[in-house]
C-alpha atoms as a PDB file:
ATOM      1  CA  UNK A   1      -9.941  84.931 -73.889  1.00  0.00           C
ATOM      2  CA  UNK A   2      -6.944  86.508 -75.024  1.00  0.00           C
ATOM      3  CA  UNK A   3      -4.595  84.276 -77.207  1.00  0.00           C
ATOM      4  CA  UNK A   4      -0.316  84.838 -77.481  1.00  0.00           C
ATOM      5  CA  UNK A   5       1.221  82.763 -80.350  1.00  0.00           C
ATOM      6  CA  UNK A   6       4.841  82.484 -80.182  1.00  0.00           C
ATOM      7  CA  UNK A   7       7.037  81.467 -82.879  1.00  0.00           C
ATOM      8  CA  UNK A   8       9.372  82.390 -86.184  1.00  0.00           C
ATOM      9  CA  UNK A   9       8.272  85.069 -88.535  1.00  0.00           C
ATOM     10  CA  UNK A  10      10.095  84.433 -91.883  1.00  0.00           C
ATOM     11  CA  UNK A  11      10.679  85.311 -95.394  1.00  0.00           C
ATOM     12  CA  UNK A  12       9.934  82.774 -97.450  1.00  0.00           C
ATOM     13  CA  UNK A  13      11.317  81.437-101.006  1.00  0.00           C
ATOM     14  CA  UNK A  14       8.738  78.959-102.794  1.00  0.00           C
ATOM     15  CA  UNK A  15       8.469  77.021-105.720  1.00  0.00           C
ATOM     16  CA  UNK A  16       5.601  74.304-106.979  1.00  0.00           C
ATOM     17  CA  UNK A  17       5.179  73.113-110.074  1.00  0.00           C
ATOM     18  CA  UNK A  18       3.216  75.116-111.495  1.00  0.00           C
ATOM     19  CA  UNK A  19       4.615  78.940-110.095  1.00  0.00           C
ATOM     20  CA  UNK A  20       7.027  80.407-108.515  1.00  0.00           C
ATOM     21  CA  UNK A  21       7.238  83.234-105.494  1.00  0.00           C
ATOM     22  CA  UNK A  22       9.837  84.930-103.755  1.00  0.00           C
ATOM     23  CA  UNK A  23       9.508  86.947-100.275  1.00  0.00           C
ATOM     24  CA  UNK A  24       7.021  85.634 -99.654  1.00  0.00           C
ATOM     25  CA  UNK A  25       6.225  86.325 -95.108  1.00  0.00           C
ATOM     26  CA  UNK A  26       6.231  82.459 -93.214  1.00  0.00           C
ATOM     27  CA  UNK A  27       6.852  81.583 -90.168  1.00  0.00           C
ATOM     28  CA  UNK A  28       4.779  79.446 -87.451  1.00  0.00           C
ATOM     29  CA  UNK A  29       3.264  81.980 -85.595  1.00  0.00           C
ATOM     30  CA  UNK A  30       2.585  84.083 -88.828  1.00  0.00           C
ATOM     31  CA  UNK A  31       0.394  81.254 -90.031  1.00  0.00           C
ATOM     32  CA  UNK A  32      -1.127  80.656 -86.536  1.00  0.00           C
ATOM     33  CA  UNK A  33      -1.912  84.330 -85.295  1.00  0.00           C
ATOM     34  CA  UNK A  34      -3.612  85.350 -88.844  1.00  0.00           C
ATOM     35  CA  UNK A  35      -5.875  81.817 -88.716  1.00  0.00           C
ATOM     36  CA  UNK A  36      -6.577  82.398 -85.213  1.00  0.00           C
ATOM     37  CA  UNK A  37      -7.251  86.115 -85.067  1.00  0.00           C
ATOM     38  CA  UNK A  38     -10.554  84.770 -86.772  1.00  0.00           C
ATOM     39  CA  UNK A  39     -12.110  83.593 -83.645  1.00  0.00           C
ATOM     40  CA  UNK A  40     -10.108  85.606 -80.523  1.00  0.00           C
ATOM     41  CA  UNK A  41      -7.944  88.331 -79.769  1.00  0.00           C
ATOM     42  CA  UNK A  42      -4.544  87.624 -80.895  1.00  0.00           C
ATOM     43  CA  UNK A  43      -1.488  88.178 -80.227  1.00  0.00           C
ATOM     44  CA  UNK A  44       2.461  87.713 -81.648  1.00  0.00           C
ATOM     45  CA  UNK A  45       5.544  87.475 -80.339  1.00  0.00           C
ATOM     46  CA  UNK A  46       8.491  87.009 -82.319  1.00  0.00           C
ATOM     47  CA  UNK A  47      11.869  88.488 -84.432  1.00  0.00           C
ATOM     48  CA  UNK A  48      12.682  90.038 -87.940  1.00  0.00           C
ATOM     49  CA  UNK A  49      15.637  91.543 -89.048  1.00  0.00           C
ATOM     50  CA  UNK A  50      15.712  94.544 -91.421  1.00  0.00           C
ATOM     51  CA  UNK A  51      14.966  93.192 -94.285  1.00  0.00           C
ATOM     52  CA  UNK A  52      11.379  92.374 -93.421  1.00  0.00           C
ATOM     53  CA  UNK A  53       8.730  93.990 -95.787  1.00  0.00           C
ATOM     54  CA  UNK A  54       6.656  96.291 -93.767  1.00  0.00           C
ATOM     55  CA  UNK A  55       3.652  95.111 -95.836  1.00  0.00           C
ATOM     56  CA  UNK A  56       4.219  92.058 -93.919  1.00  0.00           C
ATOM     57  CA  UNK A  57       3.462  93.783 -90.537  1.00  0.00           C
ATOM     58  CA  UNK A  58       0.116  95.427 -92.258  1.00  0.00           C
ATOM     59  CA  UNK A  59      -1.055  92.154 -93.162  1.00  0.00           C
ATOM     60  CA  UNK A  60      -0.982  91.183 -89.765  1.00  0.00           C
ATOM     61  CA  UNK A  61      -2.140  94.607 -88.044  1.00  0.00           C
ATOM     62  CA  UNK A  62      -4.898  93.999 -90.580  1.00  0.00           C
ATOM     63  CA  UNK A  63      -6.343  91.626 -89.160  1.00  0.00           C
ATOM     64  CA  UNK A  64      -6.223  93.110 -86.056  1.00  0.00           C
ATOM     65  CA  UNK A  65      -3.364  91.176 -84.619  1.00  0.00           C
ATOM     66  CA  UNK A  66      -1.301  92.731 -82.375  1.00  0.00           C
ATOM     67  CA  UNK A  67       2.432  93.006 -83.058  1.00  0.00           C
ATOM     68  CA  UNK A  68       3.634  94.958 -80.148  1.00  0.00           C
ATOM     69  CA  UNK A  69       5.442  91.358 -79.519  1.00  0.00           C
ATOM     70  CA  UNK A  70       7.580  91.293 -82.797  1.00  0.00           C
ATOM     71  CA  UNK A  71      11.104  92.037 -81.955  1.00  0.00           C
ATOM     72  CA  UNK A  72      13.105  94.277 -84.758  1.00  0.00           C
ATOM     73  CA  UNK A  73      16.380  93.529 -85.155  1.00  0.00           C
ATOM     74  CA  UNK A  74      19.531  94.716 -87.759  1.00  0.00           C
ATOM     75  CA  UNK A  75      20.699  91.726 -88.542  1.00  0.00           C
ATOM     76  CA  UNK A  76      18.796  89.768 -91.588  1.00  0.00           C
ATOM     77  CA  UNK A  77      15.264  88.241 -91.324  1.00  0.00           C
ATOM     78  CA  UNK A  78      14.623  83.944 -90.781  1.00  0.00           C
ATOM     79  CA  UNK A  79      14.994  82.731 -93.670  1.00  0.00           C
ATOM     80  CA  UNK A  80      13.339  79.600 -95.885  1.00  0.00           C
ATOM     81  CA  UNK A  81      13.519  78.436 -99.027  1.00  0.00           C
ATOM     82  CA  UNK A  82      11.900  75.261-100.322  1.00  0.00           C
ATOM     83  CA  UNK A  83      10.386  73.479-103.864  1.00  0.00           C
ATOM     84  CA  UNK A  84       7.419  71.506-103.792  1.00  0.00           C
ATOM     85  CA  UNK A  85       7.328  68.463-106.508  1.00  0.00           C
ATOM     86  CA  UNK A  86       4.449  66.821-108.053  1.00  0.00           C
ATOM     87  CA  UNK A  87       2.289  65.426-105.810  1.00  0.00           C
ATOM     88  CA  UNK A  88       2.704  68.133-103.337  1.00  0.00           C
ATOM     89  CA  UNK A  89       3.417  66.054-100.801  1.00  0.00           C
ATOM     90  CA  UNK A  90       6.915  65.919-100.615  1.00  0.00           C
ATOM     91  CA  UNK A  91       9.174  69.110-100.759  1.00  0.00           C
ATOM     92  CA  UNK A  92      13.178  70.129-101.270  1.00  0.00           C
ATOM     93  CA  UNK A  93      14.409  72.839 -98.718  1.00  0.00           C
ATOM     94  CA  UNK A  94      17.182  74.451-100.894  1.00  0.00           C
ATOM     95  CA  UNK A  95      18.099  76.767 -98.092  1.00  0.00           C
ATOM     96  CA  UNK A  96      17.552  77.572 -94.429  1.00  0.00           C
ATOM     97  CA  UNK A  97      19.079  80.576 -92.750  1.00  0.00           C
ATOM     98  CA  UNK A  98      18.657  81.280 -89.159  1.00  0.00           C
ATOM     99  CA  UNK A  99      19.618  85.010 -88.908  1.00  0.00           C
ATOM    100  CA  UNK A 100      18.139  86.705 -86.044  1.00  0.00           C
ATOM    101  CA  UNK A 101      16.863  83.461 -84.357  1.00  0.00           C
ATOM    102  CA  UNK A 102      20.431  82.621 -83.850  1.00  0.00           C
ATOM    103  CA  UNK A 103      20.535  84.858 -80.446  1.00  0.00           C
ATOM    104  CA  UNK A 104      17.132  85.408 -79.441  1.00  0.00           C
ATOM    105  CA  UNK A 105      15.643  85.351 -76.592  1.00  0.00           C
ATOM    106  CA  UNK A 106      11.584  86.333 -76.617  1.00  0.00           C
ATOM    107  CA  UNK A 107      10.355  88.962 -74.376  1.00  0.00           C
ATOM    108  CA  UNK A 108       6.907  89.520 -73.794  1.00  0.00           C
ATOM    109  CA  UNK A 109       5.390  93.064 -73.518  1.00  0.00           C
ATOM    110  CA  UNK A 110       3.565  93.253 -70.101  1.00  0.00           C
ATOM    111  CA  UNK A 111       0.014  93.337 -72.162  1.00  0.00           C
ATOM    112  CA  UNK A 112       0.988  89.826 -73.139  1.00  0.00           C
ATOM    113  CA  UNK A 113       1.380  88.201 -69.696  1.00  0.00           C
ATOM    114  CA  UNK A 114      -1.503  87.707 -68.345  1.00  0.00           C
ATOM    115  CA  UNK A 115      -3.110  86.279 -71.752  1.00  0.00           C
ATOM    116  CA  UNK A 116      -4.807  83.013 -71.002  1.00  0.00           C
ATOM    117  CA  UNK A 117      -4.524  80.712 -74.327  1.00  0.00           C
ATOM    118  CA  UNK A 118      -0.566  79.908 -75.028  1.00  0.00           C
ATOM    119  CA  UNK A 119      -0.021  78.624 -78.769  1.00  0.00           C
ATOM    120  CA  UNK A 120       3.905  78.176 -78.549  1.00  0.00           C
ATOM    121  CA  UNK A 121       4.336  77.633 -82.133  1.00  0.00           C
ATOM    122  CA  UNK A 122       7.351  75.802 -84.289  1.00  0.00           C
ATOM    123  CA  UNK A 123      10.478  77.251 -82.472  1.00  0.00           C
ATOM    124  CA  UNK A 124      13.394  75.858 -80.343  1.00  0.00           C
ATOM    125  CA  UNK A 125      12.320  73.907 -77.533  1.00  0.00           C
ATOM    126  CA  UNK A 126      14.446  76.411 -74.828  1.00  0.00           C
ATOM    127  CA  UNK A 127      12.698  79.686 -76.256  1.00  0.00           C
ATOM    128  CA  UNK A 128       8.614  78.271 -76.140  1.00  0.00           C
ATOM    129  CA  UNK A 129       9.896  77.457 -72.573  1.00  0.00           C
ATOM    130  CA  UNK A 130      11.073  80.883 -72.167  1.00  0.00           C
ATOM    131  CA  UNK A 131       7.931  82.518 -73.675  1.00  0.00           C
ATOM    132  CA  UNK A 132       5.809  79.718 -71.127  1.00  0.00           C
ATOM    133  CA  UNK A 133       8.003  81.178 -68.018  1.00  0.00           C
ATOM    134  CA  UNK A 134       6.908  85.105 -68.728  1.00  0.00           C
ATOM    135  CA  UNK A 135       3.139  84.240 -68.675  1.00  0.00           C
ATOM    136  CA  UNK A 136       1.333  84.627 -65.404  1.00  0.00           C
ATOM    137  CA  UNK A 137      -2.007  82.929 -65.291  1.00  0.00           C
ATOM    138  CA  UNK A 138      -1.792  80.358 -68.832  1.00  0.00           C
ATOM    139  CA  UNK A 139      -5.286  78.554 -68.875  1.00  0.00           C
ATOM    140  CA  UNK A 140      -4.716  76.081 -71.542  1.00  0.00           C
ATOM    141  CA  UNK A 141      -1.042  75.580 -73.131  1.00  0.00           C
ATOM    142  CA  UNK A 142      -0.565  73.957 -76.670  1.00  0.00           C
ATOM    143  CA  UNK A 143       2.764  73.540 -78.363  1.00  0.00           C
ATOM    144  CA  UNK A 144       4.248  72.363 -81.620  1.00  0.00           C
ATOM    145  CA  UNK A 145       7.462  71.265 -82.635  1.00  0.00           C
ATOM    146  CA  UNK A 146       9.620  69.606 -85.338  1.00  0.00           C
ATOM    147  CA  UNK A 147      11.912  66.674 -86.284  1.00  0.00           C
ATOM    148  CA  UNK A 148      14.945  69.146 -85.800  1.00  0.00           C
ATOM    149  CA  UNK A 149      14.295  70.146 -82.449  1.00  0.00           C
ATOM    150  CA  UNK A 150      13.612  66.009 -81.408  1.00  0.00           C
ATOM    151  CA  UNK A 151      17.114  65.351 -82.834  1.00  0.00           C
ATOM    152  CA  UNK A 152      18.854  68.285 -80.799  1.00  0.00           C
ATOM    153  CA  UNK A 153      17.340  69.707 -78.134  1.00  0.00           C
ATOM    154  CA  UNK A 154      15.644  66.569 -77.067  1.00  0.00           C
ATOM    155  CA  UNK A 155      16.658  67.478 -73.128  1.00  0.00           C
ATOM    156  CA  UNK A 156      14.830  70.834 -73.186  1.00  0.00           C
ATOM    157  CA  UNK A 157      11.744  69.245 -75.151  1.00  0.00           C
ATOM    158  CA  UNK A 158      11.117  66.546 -72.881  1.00  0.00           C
ATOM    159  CA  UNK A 159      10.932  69.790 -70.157  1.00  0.00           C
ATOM    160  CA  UNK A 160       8.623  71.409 -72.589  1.00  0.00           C
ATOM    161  CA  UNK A 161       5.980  67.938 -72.511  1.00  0.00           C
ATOM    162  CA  UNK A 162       6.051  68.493 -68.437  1.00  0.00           C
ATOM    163  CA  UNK A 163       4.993  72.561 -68.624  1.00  0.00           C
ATOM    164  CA  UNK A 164       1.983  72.313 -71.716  1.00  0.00           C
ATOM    165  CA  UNK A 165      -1.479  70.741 -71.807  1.00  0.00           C
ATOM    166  CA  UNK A 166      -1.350  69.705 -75.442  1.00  0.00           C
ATOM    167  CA  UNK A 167       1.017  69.151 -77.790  1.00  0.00           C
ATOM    168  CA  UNK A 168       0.405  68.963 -81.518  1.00  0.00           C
ATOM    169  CA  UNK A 169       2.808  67.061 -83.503  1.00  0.00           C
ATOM    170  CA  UNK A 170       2.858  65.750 -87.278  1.00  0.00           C
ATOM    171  CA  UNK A 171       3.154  61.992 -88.516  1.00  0.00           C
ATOM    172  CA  UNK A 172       6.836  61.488 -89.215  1.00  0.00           C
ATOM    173  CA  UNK A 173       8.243  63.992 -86.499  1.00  0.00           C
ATOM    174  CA  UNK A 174       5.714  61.536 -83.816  1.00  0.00           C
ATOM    175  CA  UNK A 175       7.046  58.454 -85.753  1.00  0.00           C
ATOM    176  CA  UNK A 176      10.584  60.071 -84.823  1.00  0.00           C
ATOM    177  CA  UNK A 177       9.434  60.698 -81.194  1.00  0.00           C
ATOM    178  CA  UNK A 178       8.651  57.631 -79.672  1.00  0.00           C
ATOM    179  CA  UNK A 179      10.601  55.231 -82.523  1.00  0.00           C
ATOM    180  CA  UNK A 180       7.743  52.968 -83.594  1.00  0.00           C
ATOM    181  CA  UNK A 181       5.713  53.451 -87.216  1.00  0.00           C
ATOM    182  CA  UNK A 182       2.463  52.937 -85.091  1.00  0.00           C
ATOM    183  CA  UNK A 183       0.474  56.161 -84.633  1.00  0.00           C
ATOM    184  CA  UNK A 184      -1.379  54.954 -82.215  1.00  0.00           C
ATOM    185  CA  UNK A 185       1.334  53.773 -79.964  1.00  0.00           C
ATOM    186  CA  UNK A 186       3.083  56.747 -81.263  1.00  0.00           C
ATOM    187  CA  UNK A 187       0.181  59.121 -79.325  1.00  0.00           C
ATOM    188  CA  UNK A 188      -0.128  57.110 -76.098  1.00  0.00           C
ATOM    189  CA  UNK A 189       3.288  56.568 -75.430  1.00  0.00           C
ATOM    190  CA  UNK A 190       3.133  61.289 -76.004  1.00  0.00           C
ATOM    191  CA  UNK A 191       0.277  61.203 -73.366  1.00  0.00           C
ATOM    192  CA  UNK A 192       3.095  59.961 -71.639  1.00  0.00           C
ATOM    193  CA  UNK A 193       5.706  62.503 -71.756  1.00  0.00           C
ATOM    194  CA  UNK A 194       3.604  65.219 -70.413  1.00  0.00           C
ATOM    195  CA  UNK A 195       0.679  66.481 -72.250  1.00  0.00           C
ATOM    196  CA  UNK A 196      -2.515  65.780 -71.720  1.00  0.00           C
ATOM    197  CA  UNK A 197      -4.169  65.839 -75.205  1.00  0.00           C
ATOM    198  CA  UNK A 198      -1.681  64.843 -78.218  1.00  0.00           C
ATOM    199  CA  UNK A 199      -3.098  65.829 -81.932  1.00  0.00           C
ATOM    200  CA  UNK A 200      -0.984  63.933 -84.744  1.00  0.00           C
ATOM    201  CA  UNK A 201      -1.544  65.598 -87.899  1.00  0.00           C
ATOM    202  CA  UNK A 202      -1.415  63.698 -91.066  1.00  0.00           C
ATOM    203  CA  UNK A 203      -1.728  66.121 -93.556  1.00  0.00           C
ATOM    204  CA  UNK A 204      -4.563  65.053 -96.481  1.00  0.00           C
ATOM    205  CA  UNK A 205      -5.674  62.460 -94.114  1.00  0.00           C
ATOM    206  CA  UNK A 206      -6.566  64.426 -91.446  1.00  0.00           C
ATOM    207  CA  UNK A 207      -5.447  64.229 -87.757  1.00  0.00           C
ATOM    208  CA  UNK A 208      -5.518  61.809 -84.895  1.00  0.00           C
ATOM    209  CA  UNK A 209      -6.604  63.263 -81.095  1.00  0.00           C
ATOM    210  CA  UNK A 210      -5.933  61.470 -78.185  1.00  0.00           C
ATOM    211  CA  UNK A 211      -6.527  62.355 -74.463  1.00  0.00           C
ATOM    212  CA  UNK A 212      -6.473  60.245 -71.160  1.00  0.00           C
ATOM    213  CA  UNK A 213      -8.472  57.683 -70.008  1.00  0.00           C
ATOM    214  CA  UNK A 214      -7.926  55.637 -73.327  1.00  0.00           C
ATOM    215  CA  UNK A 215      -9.513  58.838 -75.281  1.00  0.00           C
ATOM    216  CA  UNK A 216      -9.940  58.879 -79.271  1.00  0.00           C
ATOM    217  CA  UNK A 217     -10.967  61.002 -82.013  1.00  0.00           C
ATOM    218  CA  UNK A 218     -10.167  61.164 -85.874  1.00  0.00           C
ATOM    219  CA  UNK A 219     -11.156  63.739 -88.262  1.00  0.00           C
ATOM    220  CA  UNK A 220     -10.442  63.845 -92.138  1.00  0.00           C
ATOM    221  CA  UNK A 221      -8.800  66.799 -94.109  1.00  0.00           C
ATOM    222  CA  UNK A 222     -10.782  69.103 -95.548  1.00  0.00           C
ATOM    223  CA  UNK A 223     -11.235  68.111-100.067  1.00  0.00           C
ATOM    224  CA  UNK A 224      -9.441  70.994-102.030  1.00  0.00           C
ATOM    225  CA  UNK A 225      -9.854  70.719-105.904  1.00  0.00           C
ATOM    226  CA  UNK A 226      -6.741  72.360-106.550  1.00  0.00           C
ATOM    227  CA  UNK A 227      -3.710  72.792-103.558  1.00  0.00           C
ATOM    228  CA  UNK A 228      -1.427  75.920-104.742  1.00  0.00           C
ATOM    229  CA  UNK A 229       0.842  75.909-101.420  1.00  0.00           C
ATOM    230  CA  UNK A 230       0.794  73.787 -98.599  1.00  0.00           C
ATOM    231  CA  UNK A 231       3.501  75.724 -96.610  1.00  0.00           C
ATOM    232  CA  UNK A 232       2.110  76.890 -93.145  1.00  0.00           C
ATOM    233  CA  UNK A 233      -1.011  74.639 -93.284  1.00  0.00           C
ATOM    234  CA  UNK A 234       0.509  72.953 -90.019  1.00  0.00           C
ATOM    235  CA  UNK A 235       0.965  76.098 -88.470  1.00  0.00           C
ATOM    236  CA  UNK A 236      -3.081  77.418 -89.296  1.00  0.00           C
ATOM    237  CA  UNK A 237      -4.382  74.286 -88.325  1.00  0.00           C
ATOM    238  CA  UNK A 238      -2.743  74.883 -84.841  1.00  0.00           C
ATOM    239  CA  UNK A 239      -3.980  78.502 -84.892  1.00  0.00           C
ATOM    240  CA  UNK A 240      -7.520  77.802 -86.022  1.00  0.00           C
ATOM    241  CA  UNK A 241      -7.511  74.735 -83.586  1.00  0.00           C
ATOM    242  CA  UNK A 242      -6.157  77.552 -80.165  1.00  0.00           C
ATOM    243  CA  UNK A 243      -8.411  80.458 -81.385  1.00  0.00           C
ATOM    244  CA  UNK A 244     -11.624  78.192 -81.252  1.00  0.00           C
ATOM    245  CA  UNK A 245     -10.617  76.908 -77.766  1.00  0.00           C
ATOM    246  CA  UNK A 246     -10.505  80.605 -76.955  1.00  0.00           C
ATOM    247  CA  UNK A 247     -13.491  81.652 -78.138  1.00  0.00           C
ATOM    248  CA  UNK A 248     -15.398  78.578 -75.932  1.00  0.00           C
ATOM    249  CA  UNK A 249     -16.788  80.219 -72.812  1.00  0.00           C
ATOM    250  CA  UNK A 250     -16.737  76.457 -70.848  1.00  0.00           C
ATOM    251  CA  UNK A 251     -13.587  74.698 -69.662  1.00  0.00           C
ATOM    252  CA  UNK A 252     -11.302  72.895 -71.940  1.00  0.00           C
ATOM    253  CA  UNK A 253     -12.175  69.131 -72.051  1.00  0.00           C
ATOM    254  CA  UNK A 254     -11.576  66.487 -74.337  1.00  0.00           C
ATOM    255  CA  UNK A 255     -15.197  66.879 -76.428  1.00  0.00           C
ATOM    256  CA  UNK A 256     -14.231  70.735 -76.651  1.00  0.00           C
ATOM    257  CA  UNK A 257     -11.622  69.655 -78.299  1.00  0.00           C
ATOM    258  CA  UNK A 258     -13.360  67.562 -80.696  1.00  0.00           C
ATOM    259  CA  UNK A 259     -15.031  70.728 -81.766  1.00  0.00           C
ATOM    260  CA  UNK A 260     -12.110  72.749 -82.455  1.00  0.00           C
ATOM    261  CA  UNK A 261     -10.583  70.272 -85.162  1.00  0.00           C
ATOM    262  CA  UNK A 262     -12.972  71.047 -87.274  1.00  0.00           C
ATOM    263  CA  UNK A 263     -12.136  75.001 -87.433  1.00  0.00           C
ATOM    264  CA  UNK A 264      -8.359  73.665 -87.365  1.00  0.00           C
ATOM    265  CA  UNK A 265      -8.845  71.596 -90.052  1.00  0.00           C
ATOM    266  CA  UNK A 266     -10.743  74.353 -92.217  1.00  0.00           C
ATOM    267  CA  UNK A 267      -8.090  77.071 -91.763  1.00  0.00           C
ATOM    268  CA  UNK A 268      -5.206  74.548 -92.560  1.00  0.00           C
ATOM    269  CA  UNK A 269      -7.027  73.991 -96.020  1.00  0.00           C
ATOM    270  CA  UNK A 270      -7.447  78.085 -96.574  1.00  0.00           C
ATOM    271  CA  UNK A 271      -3.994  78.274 -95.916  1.00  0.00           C
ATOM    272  CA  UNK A 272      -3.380  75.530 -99.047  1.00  0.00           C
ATOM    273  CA  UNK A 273      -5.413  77.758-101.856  1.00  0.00           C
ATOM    274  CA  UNK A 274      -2.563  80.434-102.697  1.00  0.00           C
ATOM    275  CA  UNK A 275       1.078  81.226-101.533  1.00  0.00           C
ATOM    276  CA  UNK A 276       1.976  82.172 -98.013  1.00  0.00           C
ATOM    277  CA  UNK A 277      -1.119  83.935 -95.896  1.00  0.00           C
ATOM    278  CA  UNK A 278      -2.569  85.370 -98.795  1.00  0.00           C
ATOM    279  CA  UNK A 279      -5.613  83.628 -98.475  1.00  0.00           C
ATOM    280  CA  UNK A 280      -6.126  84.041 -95.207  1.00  0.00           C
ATOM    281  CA  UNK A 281      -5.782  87.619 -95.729  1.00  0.00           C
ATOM    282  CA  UNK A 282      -8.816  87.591 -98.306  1.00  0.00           C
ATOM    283  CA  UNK A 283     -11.584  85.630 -96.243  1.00  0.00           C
ATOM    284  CA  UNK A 284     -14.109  86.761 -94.063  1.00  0.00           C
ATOM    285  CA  UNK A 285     -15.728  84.859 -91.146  1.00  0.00           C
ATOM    286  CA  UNK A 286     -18.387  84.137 -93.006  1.00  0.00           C
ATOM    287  CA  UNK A 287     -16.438  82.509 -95.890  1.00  0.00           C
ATOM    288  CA  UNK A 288     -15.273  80.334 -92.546  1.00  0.00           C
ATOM    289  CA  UNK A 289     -18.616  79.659 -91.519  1.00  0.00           C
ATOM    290  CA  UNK A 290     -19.549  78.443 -94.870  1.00  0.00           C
ATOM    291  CA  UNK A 291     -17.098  76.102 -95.094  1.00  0.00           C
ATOM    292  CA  UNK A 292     -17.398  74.661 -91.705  1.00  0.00           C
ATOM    293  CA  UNK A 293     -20.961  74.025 -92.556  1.00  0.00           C
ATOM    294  CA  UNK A 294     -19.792  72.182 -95.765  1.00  0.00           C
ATOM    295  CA  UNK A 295     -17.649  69.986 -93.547  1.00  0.00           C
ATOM    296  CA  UNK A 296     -19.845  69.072 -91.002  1.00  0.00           C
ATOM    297  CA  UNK A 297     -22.154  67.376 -93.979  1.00  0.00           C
ATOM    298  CA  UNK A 298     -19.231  65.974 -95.165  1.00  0.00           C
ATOM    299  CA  UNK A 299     -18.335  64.239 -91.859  1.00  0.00           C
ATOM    300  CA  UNK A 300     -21.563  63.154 -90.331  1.00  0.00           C
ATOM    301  CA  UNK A 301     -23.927  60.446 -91.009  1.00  0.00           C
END
């Protein structure tokens, strides 16, 4: 099946403790398309300005994503910068500039409409709703959002949990959802907004599934040695996790679900070995497979 990921396309500022990178491309669906573009047909929709590097765009076209869906604009590119500290865990944003983002409004090429997997990555509530509206036959819908978006456009993102089939979410932004330091309580009381599936990512832990009927699955993170850059890992879990489901040839149930956090959790922990995409723009499928093999004897008796 085809897959459209939706989202911000960024340049990026980043700092850990031990280097330093500027200009780095981010974004939500840049992270998502290039992890999921692994497993299915992919495609982007989003906005830069004309500052945007045009080796950017390769990078993507590389890997055989389309980008007929990017939107160029004049005005100056999304814009991030952030600092990691020690334990790479906890991060500074120094500086956030919204640019083109501040008027857009996606528009999907016709190609796009009819694809049938919908990753509506990071982005304001009102535009994944406006991407959602433009497609004509969605099979499965999965969303992601962020602690800014709960605080101000809570209206248009309780709309959103009506419209989607899943909706992944990390620990503090759930914790900020539903008001209660439970996770747990935190996912059934999202089953109850909308979605049918809720994923709670907890970053080095892992992430929590839940579906109906009192559903539950937990998976742990995938062991890195050494974690250069967490930025985006979010985003490539989500993308790994959508271009699985559109690879499966059966229909989307919780158990096929199951199965895709484990390519979801492998691409998020890619995404942590160097700065930006870059790493994802070295593997192969086969470095994939390998690792997917190494975490299925990690996880089972």
């Amino acid at each position: 099946m085809h897959l459209l990921v939706a989202g911000t396309v960024a340049i990026d500022d980043i700092k850990t403790p031990s280097s330093s990178r500027k200009g780095l491309m981010g974004g939500s669906a840049a992270y998502a398309a290039m992890a999921s573009s692994f497993f299915a047909p992919t495609r982007i929709v989003g906005i830069i300005g004309k500052d945007f590097p045009a080796e950017h765009i390769n990078t993507l076209r590389q890997r055989e994503i389309c980008t007929e869906g990017i939107e160029h604009s004049e005005g100056e590119s999304f814009y991030w910068s952030g600092e990691y500290h020690d334990n790479m865990n906890e991060r500074t944003t120094h500086e956030v500039a919204v640019n083109v983002l501040d008027a857009y409004t996606p528009a999907l090429p016709a190609s796009y409409q009819s694809s049938e997997i919908i990753v509506l990555a990071n982005m304001s509530p009102t535009n994944q709703i406006d991407v959602l509206k433009q497609c004509s036959t969605p099979q499965f819908v999965v969303a992601d959002t962020m602690d800014i978006w709960i605080q101000t456009e809570g209206k248009a993102l309780d709309d959103l949990l009506t419209r989607i089939d899943m909706l992944v979410i990390n620990e503090s932004e759930a914790k900020l959802f539903t008001q209660t330091g439970n996770l747990v309580q935190a996912g059934r009381q999202l089953l109850q907004a909308g979605p049918r599936y809720v994923i709670i990512k907890t970053g080095e832990h892992g992430a929590l599934l839940f579906g109906p009927d009192q559903d539950f699955f937990r998976v742990g993170a995938y062991p890195l040695d050494v974690v250069e850059d967490p930025t985006g890992a979010g985003d490539a879990f989500l993308g790994g996790l959508a271009g699985y489901l559109a690879q499966e040839d059966k229909p989307i149930d919780f158990s096929v679900i199951k199965r895709s956090l484990s390519p979801a959790t492998v691409m998020a922990s890619f995404t942590c070995e160097a700065f930006s995409v870059e790493r994802l723009a070295s593997i192969g499928r086969a470095d994939i497979d390998l690792r997917l093999n190494a975490y299925a004897g990690y996880t089972q008796l």
